[in-house]
Protein backbone atom coordinates (compact mmCIF):
# COMPACT_ATOMS: atom_id res chain seq x y z
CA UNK A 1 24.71 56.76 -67.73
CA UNK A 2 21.53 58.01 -69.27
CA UNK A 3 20.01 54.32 -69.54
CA UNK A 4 20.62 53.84 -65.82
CA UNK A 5 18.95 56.96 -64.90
CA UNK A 6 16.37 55.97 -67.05
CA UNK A 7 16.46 53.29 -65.05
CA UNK A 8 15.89 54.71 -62.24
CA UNK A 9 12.89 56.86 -62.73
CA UNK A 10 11.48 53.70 -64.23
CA UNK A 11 11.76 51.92 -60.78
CA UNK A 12 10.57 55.02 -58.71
CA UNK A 13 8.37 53.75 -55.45
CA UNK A 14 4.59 54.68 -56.13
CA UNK A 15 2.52 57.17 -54.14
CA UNK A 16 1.60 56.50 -50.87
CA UNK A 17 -1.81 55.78 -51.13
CA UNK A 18 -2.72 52.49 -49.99
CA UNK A 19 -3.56 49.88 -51.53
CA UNK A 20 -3.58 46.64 -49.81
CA UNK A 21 -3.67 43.27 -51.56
CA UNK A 22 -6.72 40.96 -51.31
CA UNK A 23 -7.13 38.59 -47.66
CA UNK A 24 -3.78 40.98 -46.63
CA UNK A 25 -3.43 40.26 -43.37
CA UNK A 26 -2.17 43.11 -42.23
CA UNK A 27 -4.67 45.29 -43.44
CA UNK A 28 -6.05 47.64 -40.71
CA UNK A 29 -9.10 49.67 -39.91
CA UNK A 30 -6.98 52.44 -40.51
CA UNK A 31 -6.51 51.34 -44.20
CA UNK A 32 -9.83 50.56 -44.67
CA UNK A 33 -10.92 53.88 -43.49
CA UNK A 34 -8.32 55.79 -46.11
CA UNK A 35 -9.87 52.91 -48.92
CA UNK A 36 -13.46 54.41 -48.30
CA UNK A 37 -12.61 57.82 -47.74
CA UNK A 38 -13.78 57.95 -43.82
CA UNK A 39 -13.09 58.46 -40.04
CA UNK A 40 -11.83 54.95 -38.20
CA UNK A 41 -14.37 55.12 -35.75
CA UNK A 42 -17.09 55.28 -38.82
CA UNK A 43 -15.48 52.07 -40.39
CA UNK A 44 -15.76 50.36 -36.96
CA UNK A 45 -19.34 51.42 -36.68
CA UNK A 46 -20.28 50.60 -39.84
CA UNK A 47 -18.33 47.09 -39.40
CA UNK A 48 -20.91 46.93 -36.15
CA UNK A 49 -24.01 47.58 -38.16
CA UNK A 50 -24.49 51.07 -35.86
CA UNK A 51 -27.88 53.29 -36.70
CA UNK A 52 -25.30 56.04 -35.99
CA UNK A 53 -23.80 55.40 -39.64
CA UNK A 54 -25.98 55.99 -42.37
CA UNK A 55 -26.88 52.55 -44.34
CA UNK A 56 -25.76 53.42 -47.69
CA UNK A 57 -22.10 54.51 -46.06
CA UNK A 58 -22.47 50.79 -44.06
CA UNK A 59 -22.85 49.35 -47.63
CA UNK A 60 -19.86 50.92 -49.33
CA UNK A 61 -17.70 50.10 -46.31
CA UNK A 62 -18.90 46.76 -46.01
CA UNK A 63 -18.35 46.11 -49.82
CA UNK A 64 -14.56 47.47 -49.32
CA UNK A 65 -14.21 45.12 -46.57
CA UNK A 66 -15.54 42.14 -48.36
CA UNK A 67 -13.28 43.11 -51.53
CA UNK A 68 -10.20 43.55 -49.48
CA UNK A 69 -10.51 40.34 -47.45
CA UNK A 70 -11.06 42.08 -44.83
CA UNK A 71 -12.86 40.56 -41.02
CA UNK A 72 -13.05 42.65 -37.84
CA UNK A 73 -10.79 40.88 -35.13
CA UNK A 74 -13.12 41.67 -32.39
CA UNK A 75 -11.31 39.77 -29.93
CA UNK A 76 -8.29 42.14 -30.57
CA UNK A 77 -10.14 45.25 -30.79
CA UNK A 78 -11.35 44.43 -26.95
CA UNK A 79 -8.42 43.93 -25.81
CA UNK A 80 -6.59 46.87 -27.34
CA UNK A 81 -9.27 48.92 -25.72
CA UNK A 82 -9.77 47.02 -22.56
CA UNK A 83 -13.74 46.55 -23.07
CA UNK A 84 -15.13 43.49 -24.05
CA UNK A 85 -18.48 45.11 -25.16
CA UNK A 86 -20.05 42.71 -23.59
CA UNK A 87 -23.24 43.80 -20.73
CA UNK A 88 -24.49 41.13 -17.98
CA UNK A 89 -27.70 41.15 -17.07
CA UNK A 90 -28.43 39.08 -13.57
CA UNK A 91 -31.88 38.18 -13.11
CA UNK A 92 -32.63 37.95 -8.87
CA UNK A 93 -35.77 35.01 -9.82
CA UNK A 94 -35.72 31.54 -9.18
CA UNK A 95 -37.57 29.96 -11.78
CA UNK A 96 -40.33 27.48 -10.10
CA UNK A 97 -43.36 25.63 -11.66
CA UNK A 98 -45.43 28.13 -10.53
CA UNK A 99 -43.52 31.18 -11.74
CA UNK A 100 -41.25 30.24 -14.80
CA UNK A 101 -38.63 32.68 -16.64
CA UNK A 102 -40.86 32.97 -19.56
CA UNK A 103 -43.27 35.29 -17.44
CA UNK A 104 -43.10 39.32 -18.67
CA UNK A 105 -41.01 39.97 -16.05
CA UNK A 106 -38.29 39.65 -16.45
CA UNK A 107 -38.81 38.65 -20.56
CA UNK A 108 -40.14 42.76 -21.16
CA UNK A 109 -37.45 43.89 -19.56
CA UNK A 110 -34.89 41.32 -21.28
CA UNK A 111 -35.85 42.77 -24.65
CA UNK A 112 -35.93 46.56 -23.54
CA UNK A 113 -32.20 46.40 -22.63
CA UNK A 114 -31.30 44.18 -25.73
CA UNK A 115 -32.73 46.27 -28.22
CA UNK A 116 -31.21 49.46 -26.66
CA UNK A 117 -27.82 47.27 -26.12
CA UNK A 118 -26.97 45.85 -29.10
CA UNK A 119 -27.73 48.74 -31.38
CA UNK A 120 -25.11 50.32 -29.58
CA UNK A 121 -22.66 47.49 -30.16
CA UNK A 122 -22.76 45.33 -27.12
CA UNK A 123 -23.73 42.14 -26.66
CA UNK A 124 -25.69 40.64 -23.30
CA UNK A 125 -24.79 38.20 -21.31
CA UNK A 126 -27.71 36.39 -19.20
CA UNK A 127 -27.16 35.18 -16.38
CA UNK A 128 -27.87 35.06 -12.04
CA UNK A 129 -26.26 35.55 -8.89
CA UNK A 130 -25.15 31.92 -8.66
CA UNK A 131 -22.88 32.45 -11.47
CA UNK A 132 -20.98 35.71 -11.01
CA UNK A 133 -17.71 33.84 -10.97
CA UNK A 134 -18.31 32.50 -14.82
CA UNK A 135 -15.29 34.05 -17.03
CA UNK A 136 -18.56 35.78 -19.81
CA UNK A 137 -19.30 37.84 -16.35
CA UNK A 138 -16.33 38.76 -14.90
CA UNK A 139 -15.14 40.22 -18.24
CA UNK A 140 -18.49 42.26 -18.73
CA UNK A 141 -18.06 46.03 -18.70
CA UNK A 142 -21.21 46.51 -16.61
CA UNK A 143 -23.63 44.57 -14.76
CA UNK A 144 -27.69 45.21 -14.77
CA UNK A 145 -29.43 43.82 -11.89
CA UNK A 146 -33.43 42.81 -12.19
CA UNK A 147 -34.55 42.29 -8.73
CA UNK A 148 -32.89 43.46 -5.44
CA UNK A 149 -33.65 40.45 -3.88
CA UNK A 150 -35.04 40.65 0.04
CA UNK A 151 -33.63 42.77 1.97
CA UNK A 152 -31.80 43.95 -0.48
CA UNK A 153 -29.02 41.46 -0.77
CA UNK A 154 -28.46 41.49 -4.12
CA UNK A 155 -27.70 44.18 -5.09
CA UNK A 156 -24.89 44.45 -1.85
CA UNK A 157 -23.47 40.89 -3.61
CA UNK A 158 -23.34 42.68 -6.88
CA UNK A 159 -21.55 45.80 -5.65
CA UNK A 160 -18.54 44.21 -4.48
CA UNK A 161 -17.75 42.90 -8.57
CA UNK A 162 -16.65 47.21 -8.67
CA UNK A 163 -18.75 47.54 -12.05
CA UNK A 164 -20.69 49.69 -13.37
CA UNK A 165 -24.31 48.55 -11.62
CA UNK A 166 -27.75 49.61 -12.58
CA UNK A 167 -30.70 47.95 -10.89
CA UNK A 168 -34.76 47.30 -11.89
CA UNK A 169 -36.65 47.64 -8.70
CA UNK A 170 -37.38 50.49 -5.60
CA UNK A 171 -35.27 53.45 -4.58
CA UNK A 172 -32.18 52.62 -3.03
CA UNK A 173 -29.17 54.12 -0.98
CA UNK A 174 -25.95 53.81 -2.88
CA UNK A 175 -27.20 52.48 -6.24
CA UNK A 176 -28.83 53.50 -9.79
CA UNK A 177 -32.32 52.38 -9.53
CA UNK A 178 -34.90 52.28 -12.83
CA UNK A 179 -38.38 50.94 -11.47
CA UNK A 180 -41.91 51.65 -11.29
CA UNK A 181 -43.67 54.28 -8.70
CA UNK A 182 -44.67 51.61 -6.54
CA UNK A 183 -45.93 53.66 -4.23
CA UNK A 184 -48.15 55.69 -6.38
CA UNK A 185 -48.91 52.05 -7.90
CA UNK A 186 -50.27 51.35 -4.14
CA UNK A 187 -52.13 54.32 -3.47
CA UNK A 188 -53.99 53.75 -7.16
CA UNK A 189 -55.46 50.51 -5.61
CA UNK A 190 -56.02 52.23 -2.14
CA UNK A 191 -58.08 54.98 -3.99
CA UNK A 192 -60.01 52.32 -6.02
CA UNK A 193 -60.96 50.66 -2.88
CA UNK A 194 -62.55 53.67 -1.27
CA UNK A 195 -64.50 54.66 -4.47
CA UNK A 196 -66.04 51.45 -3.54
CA UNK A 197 -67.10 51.39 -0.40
CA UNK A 198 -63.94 49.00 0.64
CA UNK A 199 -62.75 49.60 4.01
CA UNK A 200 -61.65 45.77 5.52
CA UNK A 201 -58.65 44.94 3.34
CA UNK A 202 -55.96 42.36 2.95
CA UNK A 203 -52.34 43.37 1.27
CA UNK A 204 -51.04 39.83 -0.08
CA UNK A 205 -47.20 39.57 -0.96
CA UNK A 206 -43.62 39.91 1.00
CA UNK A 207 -42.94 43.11 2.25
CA UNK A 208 -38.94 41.91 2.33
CA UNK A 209 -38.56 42.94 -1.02
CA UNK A 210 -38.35 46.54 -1.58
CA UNK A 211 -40.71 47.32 -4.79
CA UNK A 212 -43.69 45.18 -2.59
CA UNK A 213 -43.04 47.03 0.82
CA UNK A 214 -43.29 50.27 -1.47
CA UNK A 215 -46.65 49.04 -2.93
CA UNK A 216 -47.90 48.23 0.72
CA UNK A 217 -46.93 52.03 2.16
CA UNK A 218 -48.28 53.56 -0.52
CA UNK A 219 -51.22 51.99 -0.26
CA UNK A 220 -51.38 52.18 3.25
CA UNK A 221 -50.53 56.12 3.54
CA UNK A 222 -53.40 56.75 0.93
CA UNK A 223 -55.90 54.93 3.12
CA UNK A 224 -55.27 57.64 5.49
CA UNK A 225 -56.80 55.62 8.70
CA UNK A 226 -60.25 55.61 6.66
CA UNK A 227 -59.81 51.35 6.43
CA UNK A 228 -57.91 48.36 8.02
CA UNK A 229 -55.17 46.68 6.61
CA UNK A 230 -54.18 42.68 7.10
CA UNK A 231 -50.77 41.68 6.04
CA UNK A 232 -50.04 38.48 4.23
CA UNK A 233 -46.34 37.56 3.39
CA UNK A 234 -46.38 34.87 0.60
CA UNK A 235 -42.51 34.13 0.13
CA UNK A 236 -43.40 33.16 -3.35
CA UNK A 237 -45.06 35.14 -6.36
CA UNK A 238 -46.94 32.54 -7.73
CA UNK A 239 -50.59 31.54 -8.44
CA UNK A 240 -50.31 28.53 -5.83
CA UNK A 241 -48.77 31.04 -2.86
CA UNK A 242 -51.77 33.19 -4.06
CA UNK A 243 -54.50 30.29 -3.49
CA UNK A 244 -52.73 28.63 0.03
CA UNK A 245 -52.13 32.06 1.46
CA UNK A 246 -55.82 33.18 1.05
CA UNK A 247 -56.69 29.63 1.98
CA UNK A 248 -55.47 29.79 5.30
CA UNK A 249 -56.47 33.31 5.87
CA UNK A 250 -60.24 32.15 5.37
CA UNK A 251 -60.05 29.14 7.41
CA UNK A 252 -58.61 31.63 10.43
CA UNK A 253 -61.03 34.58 9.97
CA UNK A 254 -63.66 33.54 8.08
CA UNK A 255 -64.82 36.38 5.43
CA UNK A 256 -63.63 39.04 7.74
CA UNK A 257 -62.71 41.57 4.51
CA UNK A 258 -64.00 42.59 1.61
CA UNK A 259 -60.73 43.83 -0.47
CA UNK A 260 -57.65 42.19 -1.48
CA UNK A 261 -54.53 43.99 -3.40
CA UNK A 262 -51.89 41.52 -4.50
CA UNK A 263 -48.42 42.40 -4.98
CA UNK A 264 -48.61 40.06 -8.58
CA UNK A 265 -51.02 39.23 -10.88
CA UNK A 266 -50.52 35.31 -10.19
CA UNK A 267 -50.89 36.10 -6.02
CA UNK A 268 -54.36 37.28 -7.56
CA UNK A 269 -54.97 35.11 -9.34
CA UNK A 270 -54.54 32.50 -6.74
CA UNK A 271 -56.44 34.12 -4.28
CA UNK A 272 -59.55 34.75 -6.35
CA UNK A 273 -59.57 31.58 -7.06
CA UNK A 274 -59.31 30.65 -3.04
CA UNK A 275 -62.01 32.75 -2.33
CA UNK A 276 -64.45 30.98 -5.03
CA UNK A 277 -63.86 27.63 -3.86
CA UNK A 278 -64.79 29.40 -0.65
CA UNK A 279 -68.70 30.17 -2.11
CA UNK A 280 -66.75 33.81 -2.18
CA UNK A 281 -68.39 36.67 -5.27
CA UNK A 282 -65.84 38.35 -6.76
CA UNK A 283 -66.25 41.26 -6.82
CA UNK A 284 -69.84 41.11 -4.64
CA UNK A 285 -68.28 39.72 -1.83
CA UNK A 286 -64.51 40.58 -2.22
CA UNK A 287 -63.14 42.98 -4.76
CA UNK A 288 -59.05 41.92 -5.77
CA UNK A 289 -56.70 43.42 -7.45
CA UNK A 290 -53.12 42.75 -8.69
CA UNK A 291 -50.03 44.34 -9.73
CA UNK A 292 -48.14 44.44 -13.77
CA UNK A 293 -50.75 43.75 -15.73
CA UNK A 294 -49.69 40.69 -17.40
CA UNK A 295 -50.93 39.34 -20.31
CA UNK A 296 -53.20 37.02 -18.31
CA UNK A 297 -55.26 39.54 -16.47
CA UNK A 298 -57.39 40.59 -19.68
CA UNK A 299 -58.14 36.63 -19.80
CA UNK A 300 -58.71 35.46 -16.80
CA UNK A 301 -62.43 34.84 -15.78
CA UNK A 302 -63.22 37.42 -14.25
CA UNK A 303 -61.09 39.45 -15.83
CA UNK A 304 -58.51 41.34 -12.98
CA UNK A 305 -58.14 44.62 -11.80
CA UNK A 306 -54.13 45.17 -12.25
CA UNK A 307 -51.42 48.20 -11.53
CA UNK A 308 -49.77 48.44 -15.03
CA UNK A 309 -45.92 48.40 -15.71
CA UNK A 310 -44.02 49.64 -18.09
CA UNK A 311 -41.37 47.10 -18.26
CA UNK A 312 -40.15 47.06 -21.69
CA UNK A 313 -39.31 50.99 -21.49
CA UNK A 314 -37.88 50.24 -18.09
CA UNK A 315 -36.02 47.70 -19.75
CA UNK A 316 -34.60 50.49 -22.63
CA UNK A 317 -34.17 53.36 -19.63
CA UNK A 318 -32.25 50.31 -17.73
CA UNK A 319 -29.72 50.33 -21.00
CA UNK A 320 -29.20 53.61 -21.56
CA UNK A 321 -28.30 54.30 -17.94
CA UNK A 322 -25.97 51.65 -18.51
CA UNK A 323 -24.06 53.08 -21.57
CA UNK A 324 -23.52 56.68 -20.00
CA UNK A 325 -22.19 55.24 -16.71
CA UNK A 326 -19.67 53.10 -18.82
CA UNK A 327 -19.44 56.52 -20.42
CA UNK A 328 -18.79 58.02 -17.90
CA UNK A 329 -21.35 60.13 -17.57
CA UNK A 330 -23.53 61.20 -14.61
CA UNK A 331 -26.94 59.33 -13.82
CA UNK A 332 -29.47 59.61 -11.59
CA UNK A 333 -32.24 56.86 -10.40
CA UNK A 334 -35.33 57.35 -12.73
CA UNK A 335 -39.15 55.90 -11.48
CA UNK A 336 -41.67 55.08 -14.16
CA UNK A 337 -45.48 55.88 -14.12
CA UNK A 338 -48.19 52.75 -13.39
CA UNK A 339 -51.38 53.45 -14.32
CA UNK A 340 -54.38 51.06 -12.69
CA UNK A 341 -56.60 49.18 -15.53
CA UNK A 342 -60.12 48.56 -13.91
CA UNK A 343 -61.62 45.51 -14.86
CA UNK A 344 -64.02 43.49 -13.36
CA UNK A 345 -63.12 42.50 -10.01
């Protein structure tokens, strides 16, 4: 009788703490969390490489992992929590020759809302309008539009999806907007041209699209009547739209102006060079100016006059809008400053 209680104590369960065996595969974030002595949601944010854990706590849980056998089944974690953690980003921009997708916009923005992005844990899905119906976008948690296309139209197509929807570009009803101040971007240029002397001036680029008709009225308002404005509408933003759009406007009026703001730097660019092959100064004869300030401004002979944008901060503003609203959170449309670099035309 006394052997088999001996027995008995000898065959006693253990204590509860866990233990799990080496590549068990039921070992859980749960268990992993009791192994290293933390929260769940620090183990998954460790397991995500988050800034929000510190990196020597992200070491000891990853080492636990790695001892235990243990892999984050994100696949499983999504769909336990309904979230795929996944963002898409929809570029409005057809690539042409003239005006490819490795311009800064949209690449500045691209890596403002990746860097903000995947620290938090998501990944980003590129993509455009032509291929909303893809399975990568459907299952995204949010969408982030670049471009609202003319008239607007894109970002009414991307409203119907029912996702979370922040957009790059103008002010507009019904949506979160991050973008520049356009209009203050205009009225820079307007206020440049005056300081000059500039009073017969052409505005070059399509007033469909909301962030150039806010350029154009804000350059127009801070005129105030003191000059006269020509409208061009180049349907394209490219150097060659630039060049055949001032092209034609010389052969029709002659040098009848002596200003030119451009809704892009490659409109400018086009034009100036338009107006050369026209026996045209720049700036003697015609000052121009463009708009974001590319990396091609400094360097182009002359070098040009641009309205600066901020687009890789738009880009990180455009991410974290897009995390609280996923959130849950409340958010408002946000406009950036521009400031106008003077150069030499």
């Amino acid at each position: 009788m006394a052997a088999n209680k001996a027995a008995s104590k000898t065959a006693a369960p253990a204590a509860s703490t866990i233990a799990p065996r080496k590549n068990d595969a039921a070992l859980t974030m749960e268990d992993l969390a009791s192994l290293a002595g933390v929260s769940t949601i620090t183990v998954s944010r460790a397991l995500r490489d988050s800034p929000l854990v510190t990196e020597k706590t992200r070491e000891k849980i990853r080492r636990i992992a790695d001892e235990q056998g243990y892999r984050l089944n994100i696949s499983a974690r999504n769909l336990r929590m309904r979230r795929s953690y996944s963002v898409a980003v929809v570029v409005e921009m057809t690539p042409v020759k003239g005006r490819p997708m490795s311009d800064p916009y949209p690449l500045e923005l691209l890596g403002g809302i990746t860097q903000e992005l995947t620290t938090a844990g998501y990944s980003v899905v590129l993509t455009s309008k032509q291929l909303m119906d893809t399975a990568p976008v459907q299952g995204a948690d949010g969408l982030i539009l670049l471009g609202q296309g003319s008239h607007g139209e894109a970002v009414r197509f991307l409203q119907k999806a029912g996702l979370p929807l922040v957009v790059w570009g103008a002010p507009e009803s019904g949506a979160i907007v991050v973008g520049s101040d356009n209009r203050r971007g205009g009225a820079s240029v307007a206020e440049r041209f005056l300081a000059q002397g500039r009073r017969k001036l052409v505005f070059l680029g399509d007033v469909d699209h909301a962030e150039v008709e806010e350029r154009c009225a804000g350059f127009i308002d801070a005129l105030g009547g003191q000059g006269t404005v020509h409208i061009i509408r180049p349907k394209a933003f490219t150097f060659e739209s630039g060049f055949d759009s001032m092209t034609a406007l010389l052969k029709k009026k002659g040098h009848a102006f002596d200003g030119v703001f451009a809704a892009s730097d490659l409109l400018a660019m086009g034009a100036i060079r338009a107006l050369t092959e026209h026996q045209l100064r720049v700036p003697d004869d015609v000052s121009v100016i463009g708009y974001d300030d590319t990396p091609g401004a400094a360097s182009f002979v002359p070098p040009l006059t641009s309205v600066h944008q901020y687009l890789r901060d738009g880009g990180v503003l455009l991410a974290k809008k897009m995390l609280a609203l996923m959130n849950g959170e409340q958010v408002e449309s946000e406009m950036l400053p521009t400031t106008l670099i003077a150069r030499q035309t």
